[in-house]
N, C-alpha and C. Protein backbone atom coordinates (compact mmCIF):
# COMPACT_ATOMS: atom_id res chain seq x y z
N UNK A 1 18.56 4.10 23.49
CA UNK A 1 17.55 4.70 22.64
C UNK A 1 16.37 5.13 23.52
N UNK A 2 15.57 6.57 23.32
CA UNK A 2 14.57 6.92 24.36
C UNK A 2 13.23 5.90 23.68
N UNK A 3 12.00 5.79 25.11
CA UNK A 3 11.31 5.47 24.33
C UNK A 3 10.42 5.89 23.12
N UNK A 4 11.12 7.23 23.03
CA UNK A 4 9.78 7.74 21.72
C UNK A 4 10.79 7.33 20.48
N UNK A 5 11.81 7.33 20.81
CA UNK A 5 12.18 6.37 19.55
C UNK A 5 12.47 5.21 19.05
N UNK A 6 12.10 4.44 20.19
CA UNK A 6 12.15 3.08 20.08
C UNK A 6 10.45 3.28 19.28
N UNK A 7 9.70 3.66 20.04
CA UNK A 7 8.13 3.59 19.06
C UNK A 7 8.25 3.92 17.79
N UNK A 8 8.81 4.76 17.93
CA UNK A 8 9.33 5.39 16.34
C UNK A 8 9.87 4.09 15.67
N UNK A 9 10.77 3.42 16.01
CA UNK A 9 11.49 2.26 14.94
C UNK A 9 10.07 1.45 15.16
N UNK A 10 10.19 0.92 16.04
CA UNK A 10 8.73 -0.06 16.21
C UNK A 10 7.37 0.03 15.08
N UNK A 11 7.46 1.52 14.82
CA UNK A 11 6.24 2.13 13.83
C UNK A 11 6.21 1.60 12.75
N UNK A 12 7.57 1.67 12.38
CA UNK A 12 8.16 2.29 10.95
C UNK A 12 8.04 0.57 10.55
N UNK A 13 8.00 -0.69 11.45
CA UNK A 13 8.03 -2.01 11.14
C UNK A 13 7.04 -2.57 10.64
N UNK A 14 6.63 -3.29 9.61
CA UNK A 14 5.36 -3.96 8.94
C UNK A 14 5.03 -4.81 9.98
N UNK A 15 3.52 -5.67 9.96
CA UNK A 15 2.79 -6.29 10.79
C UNK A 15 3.78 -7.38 10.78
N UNK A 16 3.77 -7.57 9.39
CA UNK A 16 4.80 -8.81 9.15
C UNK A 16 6.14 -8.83 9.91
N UNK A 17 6.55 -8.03 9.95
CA UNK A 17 8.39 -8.05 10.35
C UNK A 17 8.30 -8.48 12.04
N UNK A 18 7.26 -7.50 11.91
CA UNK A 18 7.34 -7.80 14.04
C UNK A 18 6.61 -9.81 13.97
N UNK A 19 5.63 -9.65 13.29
CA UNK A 19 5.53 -11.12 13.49
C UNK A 19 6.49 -12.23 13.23
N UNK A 20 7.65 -11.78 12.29
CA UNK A 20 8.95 -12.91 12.27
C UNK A 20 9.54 -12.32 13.49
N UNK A 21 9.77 -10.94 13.81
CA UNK A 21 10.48 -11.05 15.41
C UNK A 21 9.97 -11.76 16.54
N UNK A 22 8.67 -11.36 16.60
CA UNK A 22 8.44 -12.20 17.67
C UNK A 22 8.31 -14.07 17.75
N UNK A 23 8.31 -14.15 16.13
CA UNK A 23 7.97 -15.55 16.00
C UNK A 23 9.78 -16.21 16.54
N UNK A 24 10.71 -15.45 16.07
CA UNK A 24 12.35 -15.53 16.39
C UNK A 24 12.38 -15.99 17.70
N UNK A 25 11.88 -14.83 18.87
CA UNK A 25 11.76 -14.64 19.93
C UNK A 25 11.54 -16.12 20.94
N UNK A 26 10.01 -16.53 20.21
CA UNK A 26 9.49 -17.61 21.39
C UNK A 26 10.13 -19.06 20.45
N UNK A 27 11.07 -18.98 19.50
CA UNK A 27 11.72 -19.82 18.99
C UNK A 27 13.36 -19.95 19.79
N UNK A 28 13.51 -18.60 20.18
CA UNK A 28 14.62 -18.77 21.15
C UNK A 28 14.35 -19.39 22.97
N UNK A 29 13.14 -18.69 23.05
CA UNK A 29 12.76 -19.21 24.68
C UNK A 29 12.50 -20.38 24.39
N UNK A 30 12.29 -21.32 23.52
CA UNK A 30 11.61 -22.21 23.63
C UNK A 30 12.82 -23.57 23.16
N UNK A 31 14.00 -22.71 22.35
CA UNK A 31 14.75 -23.38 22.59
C UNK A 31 15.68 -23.87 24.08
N UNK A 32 15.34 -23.20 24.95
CA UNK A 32 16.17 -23.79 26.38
C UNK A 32 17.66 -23.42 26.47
N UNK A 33 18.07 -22.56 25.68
CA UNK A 33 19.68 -22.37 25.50
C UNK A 33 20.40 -20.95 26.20
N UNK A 34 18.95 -20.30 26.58
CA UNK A 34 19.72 -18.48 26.84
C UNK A 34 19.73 -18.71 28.67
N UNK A 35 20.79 -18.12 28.76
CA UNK A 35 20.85 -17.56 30.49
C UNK A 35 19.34 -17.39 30.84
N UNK A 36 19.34 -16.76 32.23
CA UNK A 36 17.88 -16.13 32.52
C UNK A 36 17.95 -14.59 32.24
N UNK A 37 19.20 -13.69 32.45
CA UNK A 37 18.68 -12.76 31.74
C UNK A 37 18.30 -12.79 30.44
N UNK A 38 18.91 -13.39 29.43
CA UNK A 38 19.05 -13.44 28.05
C UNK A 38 17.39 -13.74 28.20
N UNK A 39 16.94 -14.81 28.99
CA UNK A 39 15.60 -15.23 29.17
C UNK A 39 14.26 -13.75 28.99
N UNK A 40 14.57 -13.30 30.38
CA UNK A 40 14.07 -12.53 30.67
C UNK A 40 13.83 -11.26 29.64
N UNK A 41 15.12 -10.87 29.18
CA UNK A 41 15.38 -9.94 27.84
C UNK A 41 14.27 -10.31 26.75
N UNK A 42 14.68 -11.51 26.29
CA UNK A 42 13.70 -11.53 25.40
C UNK A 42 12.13 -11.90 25.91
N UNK A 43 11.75 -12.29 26.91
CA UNK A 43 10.71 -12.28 27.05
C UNK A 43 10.20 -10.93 27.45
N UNK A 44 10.86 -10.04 27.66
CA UNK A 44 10.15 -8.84 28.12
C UNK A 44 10.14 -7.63 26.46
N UNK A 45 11.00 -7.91 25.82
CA UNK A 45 11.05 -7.68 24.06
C UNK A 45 9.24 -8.77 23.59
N UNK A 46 9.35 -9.60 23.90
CA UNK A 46 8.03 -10.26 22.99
C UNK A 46 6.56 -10.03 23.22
N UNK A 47 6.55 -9.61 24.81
CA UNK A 47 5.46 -8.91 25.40
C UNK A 47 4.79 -7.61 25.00
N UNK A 48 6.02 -6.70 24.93
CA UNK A 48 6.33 -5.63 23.68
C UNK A 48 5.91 -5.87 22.53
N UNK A 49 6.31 -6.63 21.88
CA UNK A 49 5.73 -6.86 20.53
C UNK A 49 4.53 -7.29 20.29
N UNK A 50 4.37 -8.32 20.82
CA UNK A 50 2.66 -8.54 21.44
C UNK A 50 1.41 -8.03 21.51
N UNK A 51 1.94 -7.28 22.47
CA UNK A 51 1.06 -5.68 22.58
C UNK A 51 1.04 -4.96 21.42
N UNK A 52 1.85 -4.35 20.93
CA UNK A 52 2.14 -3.94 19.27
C UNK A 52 1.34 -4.60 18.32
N UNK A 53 1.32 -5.56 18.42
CA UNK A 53 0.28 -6.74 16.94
C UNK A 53 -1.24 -6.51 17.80
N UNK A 54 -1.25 -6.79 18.61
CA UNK A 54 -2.50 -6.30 19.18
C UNK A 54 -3.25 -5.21 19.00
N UNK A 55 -2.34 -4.14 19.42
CA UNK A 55 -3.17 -3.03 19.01
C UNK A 55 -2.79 -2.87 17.85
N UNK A 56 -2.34 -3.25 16.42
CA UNK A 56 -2.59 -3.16 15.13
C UNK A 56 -3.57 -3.84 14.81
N UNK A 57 -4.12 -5.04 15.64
CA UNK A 57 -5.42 -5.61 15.13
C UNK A 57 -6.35 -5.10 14.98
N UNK A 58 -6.62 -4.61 16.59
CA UNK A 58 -7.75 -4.05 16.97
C UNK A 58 -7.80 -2.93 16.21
N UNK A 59 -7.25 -2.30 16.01
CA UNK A 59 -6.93 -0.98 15.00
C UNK A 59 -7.63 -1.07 13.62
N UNK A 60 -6.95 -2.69 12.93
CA UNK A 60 -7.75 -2.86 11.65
C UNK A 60 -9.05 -3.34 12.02
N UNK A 61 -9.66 -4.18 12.55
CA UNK A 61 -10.64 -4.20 13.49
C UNK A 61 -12.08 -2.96 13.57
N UNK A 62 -11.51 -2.15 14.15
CA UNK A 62 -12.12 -1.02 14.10
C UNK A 62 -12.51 -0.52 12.77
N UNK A 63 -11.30 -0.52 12.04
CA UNK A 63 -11.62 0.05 10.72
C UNK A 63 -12.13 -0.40 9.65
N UNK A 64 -12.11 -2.15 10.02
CA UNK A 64 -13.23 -2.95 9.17
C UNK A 64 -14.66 -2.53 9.76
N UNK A 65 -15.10 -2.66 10.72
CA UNK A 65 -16.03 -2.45 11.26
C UNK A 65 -16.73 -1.13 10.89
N UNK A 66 -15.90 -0.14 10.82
CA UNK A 66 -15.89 1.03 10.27
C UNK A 66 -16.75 1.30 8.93
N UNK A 67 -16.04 0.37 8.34
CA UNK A 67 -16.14 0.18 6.81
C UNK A 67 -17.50 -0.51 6.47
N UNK A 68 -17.72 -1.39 7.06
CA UNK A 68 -19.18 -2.48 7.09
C UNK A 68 -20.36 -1.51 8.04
N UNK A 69 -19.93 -0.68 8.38
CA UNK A 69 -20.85 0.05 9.07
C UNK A 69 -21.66 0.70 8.06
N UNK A 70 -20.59 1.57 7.40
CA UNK A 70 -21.17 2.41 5.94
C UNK A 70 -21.65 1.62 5.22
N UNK A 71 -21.32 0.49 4.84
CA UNK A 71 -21.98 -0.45 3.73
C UNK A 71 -23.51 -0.78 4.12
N UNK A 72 -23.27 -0.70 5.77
CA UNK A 72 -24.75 -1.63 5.74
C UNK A 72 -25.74 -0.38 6.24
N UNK A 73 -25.16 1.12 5.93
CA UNK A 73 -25.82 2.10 6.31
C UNK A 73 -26.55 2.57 4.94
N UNK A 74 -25.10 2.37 3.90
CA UNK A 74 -25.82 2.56 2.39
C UNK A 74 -26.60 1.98 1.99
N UNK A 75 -26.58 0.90 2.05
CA UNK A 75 -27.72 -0.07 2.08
C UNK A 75 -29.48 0.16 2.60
N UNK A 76 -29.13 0.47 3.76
CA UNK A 76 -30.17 1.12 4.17
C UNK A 76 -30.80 2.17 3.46
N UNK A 77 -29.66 3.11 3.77
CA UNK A 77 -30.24 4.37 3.14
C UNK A 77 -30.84 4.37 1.78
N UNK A 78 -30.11 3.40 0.55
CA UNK A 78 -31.04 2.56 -0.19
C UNK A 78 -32.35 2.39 -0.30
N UNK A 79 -32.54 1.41 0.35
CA UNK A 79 -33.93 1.02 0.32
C UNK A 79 -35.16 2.16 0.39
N UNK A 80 -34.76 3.19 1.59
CA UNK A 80 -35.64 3.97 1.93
C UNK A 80 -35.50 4.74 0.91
N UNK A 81 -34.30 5.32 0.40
CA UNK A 81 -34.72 5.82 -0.96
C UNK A 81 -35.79 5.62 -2.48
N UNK A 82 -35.59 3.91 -1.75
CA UNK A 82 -36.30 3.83 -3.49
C UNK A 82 -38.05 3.14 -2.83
N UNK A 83 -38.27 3.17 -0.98
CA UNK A 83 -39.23 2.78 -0.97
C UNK A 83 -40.22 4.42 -0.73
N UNK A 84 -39.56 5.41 -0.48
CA UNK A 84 -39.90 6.64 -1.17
C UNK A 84 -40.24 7.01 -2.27
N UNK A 85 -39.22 6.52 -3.34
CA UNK A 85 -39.61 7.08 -4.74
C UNK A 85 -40.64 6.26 -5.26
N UNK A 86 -41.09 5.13 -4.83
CA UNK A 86 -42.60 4.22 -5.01
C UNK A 86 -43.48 5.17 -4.76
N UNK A 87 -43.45 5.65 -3.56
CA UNK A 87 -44.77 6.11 -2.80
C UNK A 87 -45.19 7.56 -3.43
């Protein structure tokens, strides 16, 4: 599979799904049972995923921040409105 379509499947996965994969993942390394490639495989798959939940955080992150920005801008803009319409 190329990588633009591995991102592509990767996309298309809820926060959730990758978090039971990867939760699968360090449930297998941690069981002690895979070869070292098998090792390696999946540890280089969970790093991947990793990164993936990461930048979906930071992503919502941003966009909370985003969001509380306007709130505490309306807010503002508020006040000066109505400490205008006093004056």
């Amino acid at each position: 599979m190329a990588d633009n379509e591995e991102l592509k499947v990767a996309s298309e996965k809820s926060f959730r799904q990758e978090m039971t994969e990867l939760d699968g993942i360090v449930s297998k390394l941690e069981g002690n049972s895979l070869e070292l490639e098998e090792s390696l495989t999946c540890y280089e798959q969970g790093v991947k995923l990793l990164g993936d939940l990461r930048s979906r955080l930071d992503k919502a992150q941003q966009k909370v921040d985003t969001l509380m920005g306007e709130l505490e801008k309306n807010d503002t803009d508020e006040e000066v409105d109505t400490t205008l319409h006093k004056a």
